[in-house]
Protein backbone atom coordinates (compact mmCIF):
# COMPACT_ATOMS: atom_id res chain seq x y z
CA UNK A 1 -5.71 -212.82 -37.69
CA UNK A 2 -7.32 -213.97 -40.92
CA UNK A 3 -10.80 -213.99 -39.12
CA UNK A 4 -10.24 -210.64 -37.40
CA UNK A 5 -8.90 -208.98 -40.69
CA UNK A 6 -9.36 -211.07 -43.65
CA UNK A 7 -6.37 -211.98 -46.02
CA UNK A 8 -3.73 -209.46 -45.63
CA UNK A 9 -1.87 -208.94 -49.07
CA UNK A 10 1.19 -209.89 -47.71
CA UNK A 11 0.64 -213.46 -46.24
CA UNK A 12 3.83 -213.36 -44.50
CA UNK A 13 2.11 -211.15 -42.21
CA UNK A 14 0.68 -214.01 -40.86
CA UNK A 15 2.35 -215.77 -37.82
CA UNK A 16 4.30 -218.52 -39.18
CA UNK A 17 3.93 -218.12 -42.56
CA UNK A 18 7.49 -217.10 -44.49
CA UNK A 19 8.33 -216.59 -48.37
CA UNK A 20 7.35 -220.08 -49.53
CA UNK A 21 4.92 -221.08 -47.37
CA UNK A 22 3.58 -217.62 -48.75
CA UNK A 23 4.35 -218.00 -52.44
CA UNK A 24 3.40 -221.79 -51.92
CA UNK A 25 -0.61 -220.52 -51.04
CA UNK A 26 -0.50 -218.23 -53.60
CA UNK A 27 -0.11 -220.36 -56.13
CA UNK A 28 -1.32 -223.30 -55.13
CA UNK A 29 -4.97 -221.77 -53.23
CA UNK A 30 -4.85 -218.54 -55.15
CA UNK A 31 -4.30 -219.52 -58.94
CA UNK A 32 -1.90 -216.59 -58.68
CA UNK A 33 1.95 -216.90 -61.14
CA UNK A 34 4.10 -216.99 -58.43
CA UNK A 35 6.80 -219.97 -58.21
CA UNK A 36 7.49 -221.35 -54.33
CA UNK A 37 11.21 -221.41 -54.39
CA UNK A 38 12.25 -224.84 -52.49
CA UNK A 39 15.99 -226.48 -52.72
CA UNK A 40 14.53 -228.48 -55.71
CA UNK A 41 12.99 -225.77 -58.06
CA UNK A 42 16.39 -223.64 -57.26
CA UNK A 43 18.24 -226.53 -58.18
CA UNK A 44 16.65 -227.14 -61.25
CA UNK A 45 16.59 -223.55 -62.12
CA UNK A 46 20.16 -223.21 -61.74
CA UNK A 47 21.67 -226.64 -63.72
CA UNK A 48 19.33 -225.77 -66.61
CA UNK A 49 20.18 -222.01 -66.53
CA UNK A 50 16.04 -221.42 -66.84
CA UNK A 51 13.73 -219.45 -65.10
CA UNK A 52 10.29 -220.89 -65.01
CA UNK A 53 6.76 -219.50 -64.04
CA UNK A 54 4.31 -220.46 -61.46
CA UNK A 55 2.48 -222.75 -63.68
CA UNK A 56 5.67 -225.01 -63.32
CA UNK A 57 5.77 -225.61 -59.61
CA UNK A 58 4.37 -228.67 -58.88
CA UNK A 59 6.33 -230.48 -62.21
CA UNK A 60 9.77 -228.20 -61.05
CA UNK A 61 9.37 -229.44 -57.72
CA UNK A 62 8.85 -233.19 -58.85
CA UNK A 63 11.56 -233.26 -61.10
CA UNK A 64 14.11 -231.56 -58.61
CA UNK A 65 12.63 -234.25 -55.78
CA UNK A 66 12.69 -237.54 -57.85
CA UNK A 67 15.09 -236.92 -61.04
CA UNK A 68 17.49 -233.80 -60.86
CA UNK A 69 18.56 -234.86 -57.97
CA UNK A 70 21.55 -232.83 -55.58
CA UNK A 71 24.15 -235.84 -55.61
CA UNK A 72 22.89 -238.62 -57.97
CA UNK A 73 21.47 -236.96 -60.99
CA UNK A 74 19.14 -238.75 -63.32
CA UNK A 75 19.87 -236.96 -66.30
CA UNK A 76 18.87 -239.60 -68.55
CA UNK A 77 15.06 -239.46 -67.10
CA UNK A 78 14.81 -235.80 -67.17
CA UNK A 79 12.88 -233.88 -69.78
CA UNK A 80 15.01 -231.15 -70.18
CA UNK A 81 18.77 -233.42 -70.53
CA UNK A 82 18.75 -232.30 -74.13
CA UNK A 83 18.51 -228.53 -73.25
CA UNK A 84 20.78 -228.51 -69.98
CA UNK A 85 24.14 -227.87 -69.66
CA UNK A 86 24.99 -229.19 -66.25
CA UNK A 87 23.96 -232.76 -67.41
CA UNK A 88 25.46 -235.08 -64.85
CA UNK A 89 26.71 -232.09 -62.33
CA UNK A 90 26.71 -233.36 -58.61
CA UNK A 91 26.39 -231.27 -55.62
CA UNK A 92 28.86 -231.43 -53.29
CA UNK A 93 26.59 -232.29 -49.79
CA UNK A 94 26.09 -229.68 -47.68
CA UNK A 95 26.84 -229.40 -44.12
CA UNK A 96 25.05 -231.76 -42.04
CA UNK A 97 22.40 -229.99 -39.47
CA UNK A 98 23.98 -230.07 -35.61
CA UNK A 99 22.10 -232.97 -33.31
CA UNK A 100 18.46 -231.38 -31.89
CA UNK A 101 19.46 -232.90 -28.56
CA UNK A 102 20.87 -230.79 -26.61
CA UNK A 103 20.86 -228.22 -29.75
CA UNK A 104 19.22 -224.40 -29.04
CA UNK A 105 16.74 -225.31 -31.77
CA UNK A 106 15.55 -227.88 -28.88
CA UNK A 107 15.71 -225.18 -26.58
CA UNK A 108 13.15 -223.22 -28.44
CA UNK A 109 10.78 -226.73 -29.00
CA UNK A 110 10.88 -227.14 -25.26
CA UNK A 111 9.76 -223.35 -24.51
CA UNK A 112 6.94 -223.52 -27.63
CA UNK A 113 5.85 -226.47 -25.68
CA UNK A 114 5.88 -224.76 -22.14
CA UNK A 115 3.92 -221.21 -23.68
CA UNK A 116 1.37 -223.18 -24.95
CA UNK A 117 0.74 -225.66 -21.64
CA UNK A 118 0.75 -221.90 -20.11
CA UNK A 119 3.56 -222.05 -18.18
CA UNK A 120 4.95 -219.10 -16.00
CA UNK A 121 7.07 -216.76 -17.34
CA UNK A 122 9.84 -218.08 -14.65
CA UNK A 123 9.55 -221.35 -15.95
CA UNK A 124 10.86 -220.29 -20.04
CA UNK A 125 13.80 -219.93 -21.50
CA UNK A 126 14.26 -216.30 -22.13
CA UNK A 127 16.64 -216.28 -24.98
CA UNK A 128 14.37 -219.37 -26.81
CA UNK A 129 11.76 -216.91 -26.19
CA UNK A 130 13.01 -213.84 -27.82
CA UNK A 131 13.75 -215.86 -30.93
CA UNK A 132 10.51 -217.42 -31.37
CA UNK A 133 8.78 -214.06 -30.71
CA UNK A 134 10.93 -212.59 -33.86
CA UNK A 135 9.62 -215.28 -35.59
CA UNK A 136 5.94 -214.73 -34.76
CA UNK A 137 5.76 -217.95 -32.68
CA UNK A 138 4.66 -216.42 -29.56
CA UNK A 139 3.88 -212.81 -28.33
CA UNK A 140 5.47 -211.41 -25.45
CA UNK A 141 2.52 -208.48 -23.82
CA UNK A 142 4.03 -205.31 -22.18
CA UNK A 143 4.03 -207.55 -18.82
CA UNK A 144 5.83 -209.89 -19.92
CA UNK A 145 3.36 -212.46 -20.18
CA UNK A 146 4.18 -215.10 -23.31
CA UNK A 147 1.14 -216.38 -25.57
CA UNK A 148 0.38 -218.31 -28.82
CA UNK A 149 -0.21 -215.57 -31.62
């Protein structure tokens, strides 16, 4: 797409590419001020009751990944303990993803694998095939055929 069109403004136009993966290339590749939300720059967002800039990924996403940790906080490492008011807060764990075996998200692996080995329409999963094609994973043409974007 990018050769055929150049950069769209909106990189989650591209196939595959969502809000961080977006916000991630912008600032990272693009020098632009936008902060990729992950699990660890929301978490240290909301214990300190901040909001930070772009210029504070990488150093956000460090200190959520190896200090401000979810269950087992590090407060006495962290930069910002004197300025925080959830200093020692623990996260309850969240729900535990299902097993991929046997799992739908399998289901749609197996088919991604089968449309791009080129298998027969007759041959995919037609269900794992309508949700990767809202996700931009494959196209479906107006024969039915399924293809890699």
């Amino acid at each position: 797409m990018i050769a055929n069109e150049g950069w769209p403004e909106d990189l989650t136009r591209l196939p595959g590419v969502g809000p961080y993966t977006a916000a991630a290339v912008r600032n990272f590749a693009l020098g632009e001020d936008v902060l990729p939300r992950d699990v660890n720059v929301d978490r240290v967002e909301r214990r300190t009751g901040h909001s930070f800039g772009g210029a504070a990924a990488q150093a956000l996403m460090d200190l959520g990944a190896t200090v401000c940790l979810a269950r087992i906080p590090r407060c006495g490492a962290c930069p910002l303990e004197d300025v925080c008011p959830s200093r020692g807060t623990r996260d309850e764990p969240l729900r535990r993803q299902g097993r991929f075996e046997g799992s739908f998200r399998q289901r749609r692996a197996d088919t991604l694998r089968l449309v791009a080995a080129a298998a027969t329409r007759e041959e995919l999963d037609r269900e794992a095939v309508a949700a990767l094609a809202r996700d931009g994973l494959v196209v479906v043409g107006t024969d039915g055929t399924v293809s890699l974007p």
